[in-house]
C-alpha atoms as a PDB file:
ATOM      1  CA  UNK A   1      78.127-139.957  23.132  1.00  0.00           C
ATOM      2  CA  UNK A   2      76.441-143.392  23.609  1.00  0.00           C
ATOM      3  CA  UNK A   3      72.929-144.030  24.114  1.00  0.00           C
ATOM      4  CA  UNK A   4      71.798-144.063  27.508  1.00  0.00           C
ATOM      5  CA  UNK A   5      68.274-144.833  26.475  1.00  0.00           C
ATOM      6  CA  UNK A   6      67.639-148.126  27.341  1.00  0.00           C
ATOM      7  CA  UNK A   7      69.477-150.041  30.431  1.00  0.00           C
ATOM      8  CA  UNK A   8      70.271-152.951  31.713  1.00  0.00           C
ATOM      9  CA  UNK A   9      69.540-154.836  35.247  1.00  0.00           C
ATOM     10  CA  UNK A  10      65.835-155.071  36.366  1.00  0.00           C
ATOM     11  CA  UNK A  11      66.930-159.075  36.756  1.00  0.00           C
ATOM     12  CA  UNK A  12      63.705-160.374  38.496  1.00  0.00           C
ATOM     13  CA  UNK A  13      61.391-158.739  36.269  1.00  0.00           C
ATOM     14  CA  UNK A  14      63.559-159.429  32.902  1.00  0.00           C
ATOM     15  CA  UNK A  15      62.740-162.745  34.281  1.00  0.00           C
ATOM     16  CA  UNK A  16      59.230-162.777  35.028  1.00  0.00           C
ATOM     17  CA  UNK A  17      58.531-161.731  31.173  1.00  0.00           C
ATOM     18  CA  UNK A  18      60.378-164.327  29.840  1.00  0.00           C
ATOM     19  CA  UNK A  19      58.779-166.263  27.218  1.00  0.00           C
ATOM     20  CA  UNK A  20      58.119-169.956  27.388  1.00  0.00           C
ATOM     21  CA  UNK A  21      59.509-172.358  25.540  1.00  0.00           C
ATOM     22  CA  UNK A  22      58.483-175.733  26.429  1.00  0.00           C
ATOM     23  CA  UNK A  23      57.164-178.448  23.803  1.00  0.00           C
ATOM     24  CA  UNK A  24      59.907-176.531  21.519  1.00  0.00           C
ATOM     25  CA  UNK A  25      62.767-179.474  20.274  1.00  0.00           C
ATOM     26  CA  UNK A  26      65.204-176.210  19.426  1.00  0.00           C
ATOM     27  CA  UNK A  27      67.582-174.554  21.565  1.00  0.00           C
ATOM     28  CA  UNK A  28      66.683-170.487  22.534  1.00  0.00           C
ATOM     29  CA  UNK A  29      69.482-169.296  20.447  1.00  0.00           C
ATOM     30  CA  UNK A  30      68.110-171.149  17.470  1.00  0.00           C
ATOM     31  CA  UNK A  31      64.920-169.282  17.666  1.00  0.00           C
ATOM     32  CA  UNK A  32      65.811-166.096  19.057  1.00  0.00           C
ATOM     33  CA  UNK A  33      68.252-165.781  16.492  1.00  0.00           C
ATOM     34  CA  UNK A  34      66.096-166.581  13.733  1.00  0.00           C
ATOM     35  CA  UNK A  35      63.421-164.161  14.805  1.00  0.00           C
ATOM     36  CA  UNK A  36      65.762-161.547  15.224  1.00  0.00           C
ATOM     37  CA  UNK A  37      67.155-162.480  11.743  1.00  0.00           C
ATOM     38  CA  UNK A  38      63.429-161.218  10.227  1.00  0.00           C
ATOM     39  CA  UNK A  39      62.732-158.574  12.161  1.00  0.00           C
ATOM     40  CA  UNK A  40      65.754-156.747  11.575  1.00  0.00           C
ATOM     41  CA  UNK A  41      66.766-157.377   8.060  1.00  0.00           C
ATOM     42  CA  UNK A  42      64.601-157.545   5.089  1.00  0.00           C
ATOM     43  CA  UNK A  43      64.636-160.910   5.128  1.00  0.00           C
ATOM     44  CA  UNK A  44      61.769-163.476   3.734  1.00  0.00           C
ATOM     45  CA  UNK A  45      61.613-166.362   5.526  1.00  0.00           C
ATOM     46  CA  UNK A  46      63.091-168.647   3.066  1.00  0.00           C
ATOM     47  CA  UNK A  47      66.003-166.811   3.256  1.00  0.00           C
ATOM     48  CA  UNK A  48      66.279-167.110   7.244  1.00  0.00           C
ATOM     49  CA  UNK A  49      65.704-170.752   6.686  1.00  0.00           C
ATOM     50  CA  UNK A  50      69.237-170.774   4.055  1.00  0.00           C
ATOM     51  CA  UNK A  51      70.753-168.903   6.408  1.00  0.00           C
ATOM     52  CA  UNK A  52      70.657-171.138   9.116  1.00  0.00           C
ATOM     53  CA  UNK A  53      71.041-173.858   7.006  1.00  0.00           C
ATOM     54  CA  UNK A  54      74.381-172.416   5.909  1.00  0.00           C
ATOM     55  CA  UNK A  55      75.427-172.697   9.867  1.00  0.00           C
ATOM     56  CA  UNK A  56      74.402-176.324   9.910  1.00  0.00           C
ATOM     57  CA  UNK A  57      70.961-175.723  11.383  1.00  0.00           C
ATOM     58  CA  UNK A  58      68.365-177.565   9.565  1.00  0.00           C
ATOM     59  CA  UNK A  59      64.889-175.351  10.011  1.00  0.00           C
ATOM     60  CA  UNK A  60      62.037-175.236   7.508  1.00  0.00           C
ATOM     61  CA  UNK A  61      60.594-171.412   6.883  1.00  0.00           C
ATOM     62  CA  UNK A  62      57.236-172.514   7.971  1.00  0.00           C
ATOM     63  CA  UNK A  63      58.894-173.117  11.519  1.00  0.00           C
ATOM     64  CA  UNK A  64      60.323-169.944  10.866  1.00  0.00           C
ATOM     65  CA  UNK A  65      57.201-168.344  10.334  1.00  0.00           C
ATOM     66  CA  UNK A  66      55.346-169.862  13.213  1.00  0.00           C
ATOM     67  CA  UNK A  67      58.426-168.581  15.463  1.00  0.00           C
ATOM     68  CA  UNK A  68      57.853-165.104  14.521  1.00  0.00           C
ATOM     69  CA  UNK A  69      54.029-165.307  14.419  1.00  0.00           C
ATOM     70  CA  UNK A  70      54.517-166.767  18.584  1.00  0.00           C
ATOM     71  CA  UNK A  71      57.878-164.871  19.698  1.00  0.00           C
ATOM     72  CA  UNK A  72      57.940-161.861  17.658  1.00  0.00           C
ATOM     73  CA  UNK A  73      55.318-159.390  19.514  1.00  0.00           C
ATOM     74  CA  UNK A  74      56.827-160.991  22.932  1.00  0.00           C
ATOM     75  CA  UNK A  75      59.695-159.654  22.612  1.00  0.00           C
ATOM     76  CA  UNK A  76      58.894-156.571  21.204  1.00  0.00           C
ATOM     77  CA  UNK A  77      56.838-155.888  24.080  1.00  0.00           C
ATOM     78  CA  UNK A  78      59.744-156.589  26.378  1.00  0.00           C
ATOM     79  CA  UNK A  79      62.135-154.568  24.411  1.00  0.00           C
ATOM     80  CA  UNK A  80      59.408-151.770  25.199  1.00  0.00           C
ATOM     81  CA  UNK A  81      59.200-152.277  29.118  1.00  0.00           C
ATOM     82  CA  UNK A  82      62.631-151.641  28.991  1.00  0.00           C
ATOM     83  CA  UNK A  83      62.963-148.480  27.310  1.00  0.00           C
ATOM     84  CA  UNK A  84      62.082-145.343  29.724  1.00  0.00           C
ATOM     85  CA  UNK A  85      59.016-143.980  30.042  1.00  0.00           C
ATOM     86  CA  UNK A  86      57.591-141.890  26.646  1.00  0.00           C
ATOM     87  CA  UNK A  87      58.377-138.279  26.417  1.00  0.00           C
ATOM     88  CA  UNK A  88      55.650-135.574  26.853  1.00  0.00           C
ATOM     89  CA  UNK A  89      55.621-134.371  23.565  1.00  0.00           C
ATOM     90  CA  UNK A  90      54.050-136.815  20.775  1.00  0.00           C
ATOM     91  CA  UNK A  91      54.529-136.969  16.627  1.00  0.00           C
ATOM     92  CA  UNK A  92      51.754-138.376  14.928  1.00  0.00           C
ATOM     93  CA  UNK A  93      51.450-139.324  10.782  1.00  0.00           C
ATOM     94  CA  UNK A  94      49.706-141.605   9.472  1.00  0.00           C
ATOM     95  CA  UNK A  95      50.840-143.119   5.692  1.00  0.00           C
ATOM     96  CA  UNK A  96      49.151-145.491   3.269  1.00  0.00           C
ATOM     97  CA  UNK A  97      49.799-148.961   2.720  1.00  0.00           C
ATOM     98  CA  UNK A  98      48.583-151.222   0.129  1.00  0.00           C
ATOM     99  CA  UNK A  99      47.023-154.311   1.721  1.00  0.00           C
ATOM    100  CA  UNK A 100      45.624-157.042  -0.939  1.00  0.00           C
ATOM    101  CA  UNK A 101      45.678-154.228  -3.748  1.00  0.00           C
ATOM    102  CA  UNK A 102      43.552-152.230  -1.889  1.00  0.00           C
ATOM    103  CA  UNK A 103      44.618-148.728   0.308  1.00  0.00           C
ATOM    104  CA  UNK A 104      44.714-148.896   4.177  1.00  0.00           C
ATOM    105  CA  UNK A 105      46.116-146.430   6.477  1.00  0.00           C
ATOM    106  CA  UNK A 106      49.432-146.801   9.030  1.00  0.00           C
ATOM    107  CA  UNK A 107      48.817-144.456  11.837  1.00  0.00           C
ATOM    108  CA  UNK A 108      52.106-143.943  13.918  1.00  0.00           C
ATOM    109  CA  UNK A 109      53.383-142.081  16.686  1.00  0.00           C
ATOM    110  CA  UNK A 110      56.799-141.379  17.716  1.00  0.00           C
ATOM    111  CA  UNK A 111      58.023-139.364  20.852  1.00  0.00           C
ATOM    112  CA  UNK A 112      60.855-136.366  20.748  1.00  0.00           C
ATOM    113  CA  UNK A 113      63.822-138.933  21.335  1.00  0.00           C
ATOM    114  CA  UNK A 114      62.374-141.284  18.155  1.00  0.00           C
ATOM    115  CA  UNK A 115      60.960-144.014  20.308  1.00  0.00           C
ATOM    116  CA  UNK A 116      58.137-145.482  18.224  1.00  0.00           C
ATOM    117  CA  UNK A 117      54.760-145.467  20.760  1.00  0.00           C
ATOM    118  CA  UNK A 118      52.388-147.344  18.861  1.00  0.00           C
ATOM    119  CA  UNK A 119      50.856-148.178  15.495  1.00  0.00           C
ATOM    120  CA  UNK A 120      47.704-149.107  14.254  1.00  0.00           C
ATOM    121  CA  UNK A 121      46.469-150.075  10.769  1.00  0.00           C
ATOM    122  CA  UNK A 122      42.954-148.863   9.812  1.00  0.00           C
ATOM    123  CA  UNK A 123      40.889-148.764   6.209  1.00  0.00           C
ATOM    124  CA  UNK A 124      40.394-144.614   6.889  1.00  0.00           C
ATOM    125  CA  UNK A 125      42.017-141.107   8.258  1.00  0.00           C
ATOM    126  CA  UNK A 126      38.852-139.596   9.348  1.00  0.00           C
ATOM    127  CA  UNK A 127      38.154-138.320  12.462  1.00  0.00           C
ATOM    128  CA  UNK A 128      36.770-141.831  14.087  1.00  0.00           C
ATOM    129  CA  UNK A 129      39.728-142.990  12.977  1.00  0.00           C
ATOM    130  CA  UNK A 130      42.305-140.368  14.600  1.00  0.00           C
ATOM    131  CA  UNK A 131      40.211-141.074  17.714  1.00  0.00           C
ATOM    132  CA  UNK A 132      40.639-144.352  17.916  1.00  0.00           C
ATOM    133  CA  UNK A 133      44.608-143.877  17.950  1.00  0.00           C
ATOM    134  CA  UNK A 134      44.685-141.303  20.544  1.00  0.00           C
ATOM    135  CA  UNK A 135      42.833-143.687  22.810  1.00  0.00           C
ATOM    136  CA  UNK A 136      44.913-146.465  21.915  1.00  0.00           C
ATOM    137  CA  UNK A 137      48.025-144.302  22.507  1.00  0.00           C
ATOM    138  CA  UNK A 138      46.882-143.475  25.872  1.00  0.00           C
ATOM    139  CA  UNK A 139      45.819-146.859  26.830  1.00  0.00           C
ATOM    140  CA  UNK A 140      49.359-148.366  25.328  1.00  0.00           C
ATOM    141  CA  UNK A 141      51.337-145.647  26.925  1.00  0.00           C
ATOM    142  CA  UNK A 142      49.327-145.589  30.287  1.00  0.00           C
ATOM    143  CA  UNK A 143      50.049-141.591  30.062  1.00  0.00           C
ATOM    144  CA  UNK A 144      48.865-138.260  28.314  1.00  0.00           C
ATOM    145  CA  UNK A 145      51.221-135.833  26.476  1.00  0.00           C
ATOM    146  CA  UNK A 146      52.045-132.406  26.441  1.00  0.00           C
ATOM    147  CA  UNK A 147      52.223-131.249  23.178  1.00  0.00           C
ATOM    148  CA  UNK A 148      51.051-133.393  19.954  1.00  0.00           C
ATOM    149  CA  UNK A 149      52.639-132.299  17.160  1.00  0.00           C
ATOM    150  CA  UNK A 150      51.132-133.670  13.658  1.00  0.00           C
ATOM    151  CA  UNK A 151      50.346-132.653  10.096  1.00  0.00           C
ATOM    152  CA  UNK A 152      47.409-131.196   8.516  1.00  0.00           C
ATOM    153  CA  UNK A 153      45.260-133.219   8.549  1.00  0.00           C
ATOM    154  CA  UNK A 154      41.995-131.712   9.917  1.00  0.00           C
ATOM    155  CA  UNK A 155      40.818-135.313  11.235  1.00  0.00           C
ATOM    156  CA  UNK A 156      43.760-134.973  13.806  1.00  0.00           C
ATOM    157  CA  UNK A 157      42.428-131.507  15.243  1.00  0.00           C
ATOM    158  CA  UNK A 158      38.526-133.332  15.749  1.00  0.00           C
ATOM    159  CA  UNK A 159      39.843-136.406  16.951  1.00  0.00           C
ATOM    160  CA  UNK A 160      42.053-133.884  19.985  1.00  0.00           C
ATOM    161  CA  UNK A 161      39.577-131.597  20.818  1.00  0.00           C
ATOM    162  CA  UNK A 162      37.066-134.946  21.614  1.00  0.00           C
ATOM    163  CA  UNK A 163      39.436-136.688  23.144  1.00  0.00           C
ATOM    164  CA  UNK A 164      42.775-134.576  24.558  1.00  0.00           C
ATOM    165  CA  UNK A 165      41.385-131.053  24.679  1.00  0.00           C
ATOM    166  CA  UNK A 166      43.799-130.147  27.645  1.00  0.00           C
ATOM    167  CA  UNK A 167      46.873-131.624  25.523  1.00  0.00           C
ATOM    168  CA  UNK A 168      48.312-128.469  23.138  1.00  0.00           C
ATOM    169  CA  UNK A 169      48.194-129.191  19.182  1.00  0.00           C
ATOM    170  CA  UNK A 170      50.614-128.245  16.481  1.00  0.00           C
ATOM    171  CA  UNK A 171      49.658-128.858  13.471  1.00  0.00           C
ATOM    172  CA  UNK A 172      52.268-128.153  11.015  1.00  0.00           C
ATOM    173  CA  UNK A 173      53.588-130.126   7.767  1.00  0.00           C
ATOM    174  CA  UNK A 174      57.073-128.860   8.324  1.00  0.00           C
ATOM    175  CA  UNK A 175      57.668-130.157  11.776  1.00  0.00           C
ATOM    176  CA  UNK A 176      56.928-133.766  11.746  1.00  0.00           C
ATOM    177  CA  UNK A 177      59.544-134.923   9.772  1.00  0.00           C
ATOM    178  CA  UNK A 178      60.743-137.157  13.010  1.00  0.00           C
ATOM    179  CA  UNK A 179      56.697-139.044  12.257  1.00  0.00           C
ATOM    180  CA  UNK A 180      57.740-139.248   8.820  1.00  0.00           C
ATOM    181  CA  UNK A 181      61.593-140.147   8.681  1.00  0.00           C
ATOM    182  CA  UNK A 182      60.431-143.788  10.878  1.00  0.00           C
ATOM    183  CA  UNK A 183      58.399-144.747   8.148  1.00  0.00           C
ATOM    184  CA  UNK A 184      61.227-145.496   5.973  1.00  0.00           C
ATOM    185  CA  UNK A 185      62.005-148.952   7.079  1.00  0.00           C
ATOM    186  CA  UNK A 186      58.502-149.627   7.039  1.00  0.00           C
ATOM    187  CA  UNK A 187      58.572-149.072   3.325  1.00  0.00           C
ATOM    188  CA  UNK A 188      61.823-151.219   3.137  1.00  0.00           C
ATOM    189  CA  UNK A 189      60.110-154.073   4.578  1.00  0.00           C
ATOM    190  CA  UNK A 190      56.604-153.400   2.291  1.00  0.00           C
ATOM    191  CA  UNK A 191      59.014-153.475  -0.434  1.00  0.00           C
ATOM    192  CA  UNK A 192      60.379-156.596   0.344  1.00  0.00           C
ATOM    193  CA  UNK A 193      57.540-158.611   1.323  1.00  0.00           C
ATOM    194  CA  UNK A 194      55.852-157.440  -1.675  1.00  0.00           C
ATOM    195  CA  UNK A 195      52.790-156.023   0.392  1.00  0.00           C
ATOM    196  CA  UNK A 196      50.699-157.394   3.049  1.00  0.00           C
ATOM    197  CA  UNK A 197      48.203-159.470   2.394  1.00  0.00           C
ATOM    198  CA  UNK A 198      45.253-158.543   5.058  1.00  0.00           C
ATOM    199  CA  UNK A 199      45.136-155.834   7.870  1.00  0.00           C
ATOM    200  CA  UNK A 200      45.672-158.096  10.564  1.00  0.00           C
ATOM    201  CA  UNK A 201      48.882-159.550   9.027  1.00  0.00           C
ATOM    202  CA  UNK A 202      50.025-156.189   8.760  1.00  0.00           C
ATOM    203  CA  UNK A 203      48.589-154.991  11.961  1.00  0.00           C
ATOM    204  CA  UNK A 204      50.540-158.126  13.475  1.00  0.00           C
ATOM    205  CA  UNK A 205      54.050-157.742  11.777  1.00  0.00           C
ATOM    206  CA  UNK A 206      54.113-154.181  11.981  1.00  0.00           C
ATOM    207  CA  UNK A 207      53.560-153.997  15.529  1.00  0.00           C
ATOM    208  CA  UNK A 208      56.826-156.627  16.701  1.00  0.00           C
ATOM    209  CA  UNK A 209      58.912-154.610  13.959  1.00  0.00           C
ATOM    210  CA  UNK A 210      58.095-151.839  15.461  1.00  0.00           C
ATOM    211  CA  UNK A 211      59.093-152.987  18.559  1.00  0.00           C
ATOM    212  CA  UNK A 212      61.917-154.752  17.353  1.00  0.00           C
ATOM    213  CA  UNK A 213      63.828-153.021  14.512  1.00  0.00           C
ATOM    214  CA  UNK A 214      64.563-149.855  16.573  1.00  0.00           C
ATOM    215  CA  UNK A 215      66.103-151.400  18.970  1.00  0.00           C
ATOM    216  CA  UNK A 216      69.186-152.600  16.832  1.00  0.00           C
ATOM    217  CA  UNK A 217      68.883-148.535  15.280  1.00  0.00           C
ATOM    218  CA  UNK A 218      70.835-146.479  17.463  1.00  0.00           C
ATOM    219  CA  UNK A 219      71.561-142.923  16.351  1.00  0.00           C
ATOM    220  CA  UNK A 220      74.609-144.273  14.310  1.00  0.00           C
ATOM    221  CA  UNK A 221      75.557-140.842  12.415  1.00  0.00           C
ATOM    222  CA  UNK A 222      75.723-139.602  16.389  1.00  0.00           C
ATOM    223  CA  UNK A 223      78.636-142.042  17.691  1.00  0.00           C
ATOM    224  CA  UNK A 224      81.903-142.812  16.669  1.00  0.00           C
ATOM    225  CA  UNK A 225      82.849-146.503  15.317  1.00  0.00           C
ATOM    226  CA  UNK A 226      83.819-147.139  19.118  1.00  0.00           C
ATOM    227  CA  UNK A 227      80.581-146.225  20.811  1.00  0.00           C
ATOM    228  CA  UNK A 228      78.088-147.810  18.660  1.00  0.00           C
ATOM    229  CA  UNK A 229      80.325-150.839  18.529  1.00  0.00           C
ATOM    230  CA  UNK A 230      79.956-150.607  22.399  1.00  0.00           C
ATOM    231  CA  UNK A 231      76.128-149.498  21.918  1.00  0.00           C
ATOM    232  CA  UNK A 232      75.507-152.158  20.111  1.00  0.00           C
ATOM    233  CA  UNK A 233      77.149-154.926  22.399  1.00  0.00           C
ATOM    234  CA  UNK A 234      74.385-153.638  25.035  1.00  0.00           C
ATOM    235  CA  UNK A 235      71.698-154.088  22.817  1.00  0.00           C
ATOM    236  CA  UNK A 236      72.501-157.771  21.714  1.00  0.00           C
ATOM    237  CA  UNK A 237      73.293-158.469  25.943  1.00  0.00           C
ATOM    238  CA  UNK A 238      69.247-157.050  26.662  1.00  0.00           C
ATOM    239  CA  UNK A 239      68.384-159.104  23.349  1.00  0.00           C
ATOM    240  CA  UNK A 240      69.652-161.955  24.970  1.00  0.00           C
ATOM    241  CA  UNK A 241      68.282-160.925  28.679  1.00  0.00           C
ATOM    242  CA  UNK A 242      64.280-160.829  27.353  1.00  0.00           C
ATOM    243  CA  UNK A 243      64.320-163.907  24.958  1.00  0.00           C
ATOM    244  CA  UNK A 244      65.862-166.116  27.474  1.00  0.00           C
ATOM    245  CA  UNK A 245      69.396-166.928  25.718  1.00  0.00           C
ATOM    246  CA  UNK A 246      71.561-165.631  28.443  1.00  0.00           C
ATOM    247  CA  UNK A 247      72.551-168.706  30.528  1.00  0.00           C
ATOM    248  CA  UNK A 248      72.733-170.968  27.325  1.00  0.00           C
ATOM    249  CA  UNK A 249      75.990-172.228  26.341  1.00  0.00           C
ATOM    250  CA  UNK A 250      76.377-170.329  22.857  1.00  0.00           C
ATOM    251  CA  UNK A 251      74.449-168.030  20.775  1.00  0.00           C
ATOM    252  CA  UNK A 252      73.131-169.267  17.255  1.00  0.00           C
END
């Protein structure tokens, strides 16, 4: 069956969140596009700079780069105010990343239907640490869980009773594989970009792919060829509806 998870309509407020593009000699498309481009492929900029170029679009990567830096966590955080509102029950891991040769943590947390919550980058897993996710989580998501499932990690259990006593804990290795299995294209981007090369760099790009990347993810092992070709088609309309394209004469 197709998604029904995210929707379309909401027209005045799609267009109150809009970003602005004035002072900017491109068309929409030609941004949008290439900011989609990065996010959702692993892609270095230099590459999204030959592939435009191979459309006829001259573009140097360090307008690329500025484009993504300005655009990117804009329109992740539209994609978000469309999705529905977070589930009640909350998977939490956190996973190391080297940043500048040196080890840094990737908290994340994920909600029963997959729908990536937040993230947050910080130099420890220790209890201060786990608190200042859950607070960030609640402040991000405006809301308070159910359940919180994570693993077993006792900075997890110190950080809850401080901060969500009321909210039930299960703390289990075995049943947070959906926390684990979204840190795979994480690791596909790391990969790519060679590593990050501060916290807030990561802090920043993580946070629009996170925002981003699922969105062109559906379930595709759940649909047939038919549906997720029709899934899809949605996606690229609300793409379209939050960066502003819809209206122009052509897409990139």
């Amino acid at each position: 069956m197709v998604s029904k998870s995210i929707t379309l309509g909401r027209g005045s407020r799609v267009a109150s969140t809009r970003p602005s593009y004035k002072g900017h000699r491109y068309p929409v498309e030609i941004i949008s596009h290439c900011v989609w481009l990065y996010f959702r492929f692993p892609l270095s900029f230099r590459e999204v700079e030959e592939l435009m170029l191979e459309r006829g679009v001259v573009v140097s990567y360090e307008t690329v780069r500025r484009w993504c830096r300005k655009f990117g966590q804009s329109y992740a955080d539209a994609l978000r105010r469309r999705r529905p509102r977070p589930g009640d029950k909350w998977h939490l891991d956190e996973v190391f990343v080297k940043i500048n040769g040196e080890r840094k943590y990737l908290w994340r947390a994920v909600d029963q239907n997959g729908n990536v919550l937040d993230i947050l980058v910080q130099n420890r897993r220790d209890k201060d640490a786990a608190r200042r996710f859950f607070r960030k989580l609640m402040t991000k998501t405006r809301s308070v869980p159910r359940v919180i499932v994570t693993d077993k990690l006792r900075s997890y259990g110190a950080a809850h009773r401080e901060v969500m006593p009321s909210v039930e804990h299960r703390s289990h290795k075995g049943l947070n594989n959906r926390a684990e299995n979204t840190h795979q294209p994480t690791r596909q981007r790391e990969r790519a970009m060679k590593g990050f090369r501060s916290v807030g760099a990561a802090q920043r790009f993580l946070s629009a792919f996170s925002g981003i990347s699922p969105h062109f993810r559906p379930s595709r092992h759940l649909m047939t060829a038919t549906e997720h070709r029709l899934e899809m088609t949605i996606r690229f309309t609300i793409w379209d509806q939050i960066t502003g394209v819809v209206g122009q004469p052509t897409r990139a």
